[in-house]
C-alpha atoms as a PDB file:
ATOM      1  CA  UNK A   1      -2.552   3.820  24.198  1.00  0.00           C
ATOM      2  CA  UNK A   2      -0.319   1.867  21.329  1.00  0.00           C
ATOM      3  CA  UNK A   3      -2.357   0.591  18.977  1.00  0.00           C
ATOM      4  CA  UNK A   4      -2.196  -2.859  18.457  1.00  0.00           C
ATOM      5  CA  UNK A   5      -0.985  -4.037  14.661  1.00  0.00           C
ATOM      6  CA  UNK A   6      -1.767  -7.047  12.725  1.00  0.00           C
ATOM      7  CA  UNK A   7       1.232  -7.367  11.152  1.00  0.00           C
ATOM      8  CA  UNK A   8       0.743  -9.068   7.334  1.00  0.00           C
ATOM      9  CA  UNK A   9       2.778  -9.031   4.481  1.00  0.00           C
ATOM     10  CA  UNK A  10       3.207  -9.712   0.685  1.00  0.00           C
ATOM     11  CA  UNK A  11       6.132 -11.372  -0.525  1.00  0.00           C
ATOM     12  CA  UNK A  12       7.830  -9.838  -4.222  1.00  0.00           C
ATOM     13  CA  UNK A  13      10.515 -10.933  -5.637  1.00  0.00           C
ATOM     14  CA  UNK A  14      12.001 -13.056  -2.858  1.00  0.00           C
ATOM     15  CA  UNK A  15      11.435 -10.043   0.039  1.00  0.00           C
ATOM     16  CA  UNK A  16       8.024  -9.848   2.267  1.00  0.00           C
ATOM     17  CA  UNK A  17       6.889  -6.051   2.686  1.00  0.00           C
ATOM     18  CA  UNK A  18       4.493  -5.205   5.325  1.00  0.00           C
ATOM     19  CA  UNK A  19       0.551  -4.610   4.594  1.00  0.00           C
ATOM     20  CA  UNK A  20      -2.015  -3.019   6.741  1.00  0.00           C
ATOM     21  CA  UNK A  21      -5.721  -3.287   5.520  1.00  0.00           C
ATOM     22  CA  UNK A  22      -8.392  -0.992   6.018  1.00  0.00           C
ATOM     23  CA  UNK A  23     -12.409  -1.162   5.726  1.00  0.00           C
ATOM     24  CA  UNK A  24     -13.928   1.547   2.979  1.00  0.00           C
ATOM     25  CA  UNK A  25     -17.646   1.431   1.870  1.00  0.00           C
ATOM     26  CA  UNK A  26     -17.958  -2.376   2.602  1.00  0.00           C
ATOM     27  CA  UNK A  27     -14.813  -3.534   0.575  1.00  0.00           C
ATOM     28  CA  UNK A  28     -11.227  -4.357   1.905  1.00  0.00           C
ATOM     29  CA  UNK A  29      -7.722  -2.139   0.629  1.00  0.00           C
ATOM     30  CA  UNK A  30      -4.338  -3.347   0.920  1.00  0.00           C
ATOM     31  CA  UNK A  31      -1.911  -0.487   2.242  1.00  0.00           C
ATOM     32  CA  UNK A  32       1.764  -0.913   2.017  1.00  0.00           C
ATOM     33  CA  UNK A  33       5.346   0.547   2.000  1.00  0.00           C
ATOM     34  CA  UNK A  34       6.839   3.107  -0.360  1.00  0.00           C
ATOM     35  CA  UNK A  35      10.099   0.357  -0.652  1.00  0.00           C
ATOM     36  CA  UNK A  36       7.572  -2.095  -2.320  1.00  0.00           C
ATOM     37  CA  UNK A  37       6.498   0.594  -4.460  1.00  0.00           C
ATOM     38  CA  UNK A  38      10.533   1.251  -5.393  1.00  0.00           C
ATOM     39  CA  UNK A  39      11.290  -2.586  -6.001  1.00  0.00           C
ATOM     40  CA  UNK A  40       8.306  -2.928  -8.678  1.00  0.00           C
ATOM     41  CA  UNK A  41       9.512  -0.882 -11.137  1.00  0.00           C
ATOM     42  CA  UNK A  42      12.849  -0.071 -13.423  1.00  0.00           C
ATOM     43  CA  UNK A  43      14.836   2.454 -11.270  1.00  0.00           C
ATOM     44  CA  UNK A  44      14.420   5.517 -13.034  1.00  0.00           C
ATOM     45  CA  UNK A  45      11.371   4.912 -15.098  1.00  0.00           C
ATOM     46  CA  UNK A  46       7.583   4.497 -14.588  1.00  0.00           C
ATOM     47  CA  UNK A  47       8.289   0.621 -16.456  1.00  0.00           C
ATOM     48  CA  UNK A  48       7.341  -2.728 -14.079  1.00  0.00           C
ATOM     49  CA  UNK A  49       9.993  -4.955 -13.751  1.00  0.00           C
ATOM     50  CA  UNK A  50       7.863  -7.707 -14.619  1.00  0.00           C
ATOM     51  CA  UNK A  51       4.059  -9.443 -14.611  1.00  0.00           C
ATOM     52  CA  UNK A  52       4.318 -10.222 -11.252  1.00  0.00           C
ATOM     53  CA  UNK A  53       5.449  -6.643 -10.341  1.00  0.00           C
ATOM     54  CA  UNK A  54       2.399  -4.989 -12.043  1.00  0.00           C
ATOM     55  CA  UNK A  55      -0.112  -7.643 -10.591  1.00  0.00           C
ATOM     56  CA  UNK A  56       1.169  -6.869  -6.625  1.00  0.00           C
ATOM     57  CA  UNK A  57       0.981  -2.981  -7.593  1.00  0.00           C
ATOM     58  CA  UNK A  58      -2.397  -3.371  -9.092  1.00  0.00           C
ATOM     59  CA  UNK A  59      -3.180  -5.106  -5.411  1.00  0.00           C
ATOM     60  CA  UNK A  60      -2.165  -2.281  -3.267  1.00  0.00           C
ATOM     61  CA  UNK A  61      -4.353   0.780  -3.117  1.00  0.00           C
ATOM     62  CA  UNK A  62      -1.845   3.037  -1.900  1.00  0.00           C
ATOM     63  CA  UNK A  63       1.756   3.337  -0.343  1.00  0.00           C
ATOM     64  CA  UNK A  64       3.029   4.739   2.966  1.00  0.00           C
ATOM     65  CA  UNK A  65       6.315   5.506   4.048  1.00  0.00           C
ATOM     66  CA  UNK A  66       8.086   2.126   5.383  1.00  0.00           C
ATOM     67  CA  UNK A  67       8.290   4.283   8.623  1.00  0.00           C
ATOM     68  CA  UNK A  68       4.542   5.397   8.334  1.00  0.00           C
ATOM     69  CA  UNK A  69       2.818   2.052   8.157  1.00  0.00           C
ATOM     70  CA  UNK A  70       2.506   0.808  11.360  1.00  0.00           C
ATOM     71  CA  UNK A  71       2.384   4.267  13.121  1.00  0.00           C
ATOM     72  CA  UNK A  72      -0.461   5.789  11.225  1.00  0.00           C
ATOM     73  CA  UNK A  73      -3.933   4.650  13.450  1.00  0.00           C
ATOM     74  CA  UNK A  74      -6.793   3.113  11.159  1.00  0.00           C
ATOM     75  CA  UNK A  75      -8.804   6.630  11.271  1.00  0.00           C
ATOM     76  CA  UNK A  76      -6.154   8.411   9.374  1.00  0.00           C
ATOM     77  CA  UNK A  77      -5.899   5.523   7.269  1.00  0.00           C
ATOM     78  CA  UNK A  78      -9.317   5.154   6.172  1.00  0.00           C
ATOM     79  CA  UNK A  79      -9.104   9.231   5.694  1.00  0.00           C
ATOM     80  CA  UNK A  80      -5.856   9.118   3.452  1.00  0.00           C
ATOM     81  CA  UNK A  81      -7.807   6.219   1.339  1.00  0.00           C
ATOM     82  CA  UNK A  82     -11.026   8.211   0.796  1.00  0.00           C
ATOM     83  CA  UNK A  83      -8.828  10.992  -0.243  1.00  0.00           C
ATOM     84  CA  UNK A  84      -6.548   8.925  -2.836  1.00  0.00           C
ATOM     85  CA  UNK A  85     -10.371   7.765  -4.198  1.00  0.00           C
ATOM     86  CA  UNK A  86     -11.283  11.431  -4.483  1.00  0.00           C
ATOM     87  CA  UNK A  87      -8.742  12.337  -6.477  1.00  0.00           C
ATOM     88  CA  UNK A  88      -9.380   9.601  -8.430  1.00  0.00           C
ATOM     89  CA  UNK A  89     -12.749  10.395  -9.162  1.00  0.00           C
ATOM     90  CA  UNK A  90     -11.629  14.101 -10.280  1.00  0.00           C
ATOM     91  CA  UNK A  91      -9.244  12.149 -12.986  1.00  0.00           C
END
């Protein structure tokens, strides 16, 4: 069975990406695409374009492929996210 998706986005710079959230230990986390990721920063460097570009990165807790998003189901989301925070405990 197809999962049904909510589809959501977040608008940057003119351009609305798509956003999936998922449920972990009682709080919300914004997922989105890999081409948001790319459009925040300076090609070629690790710099934010800008303010706003740094405050929608600091929203997302993690990036998919643009392909990814919407196929992924919700269990492997929620088990990529408590991954990403388990590595960033061991940091």
């Amino acid at each position: 069975m197809k999962q049904k998706v909510n589809n959501q986005f977040i608008s940057y710079n003119g351009k609305r990406y798509p956003v999936r959230y998922i449920n972990v230990d009682g709080g919300s986390l914004m997922v989105s695409v890999e081409s948001l990721n790319s459009a925040l920063f300076v090609p070629g460097t690790s710099e934010y374009k800008n303010a706003e570009a740094r405050r929608v990165d600091d929203s997302v807790f993690f990036f998919l492929d643009d392909e990814n998003l919407n196929a992924v189901s919700d269990d492997d989301l929620l088990r990529i996210a408590r991954s990403v925070m388990f590595v960033g405990e061991l940091a």
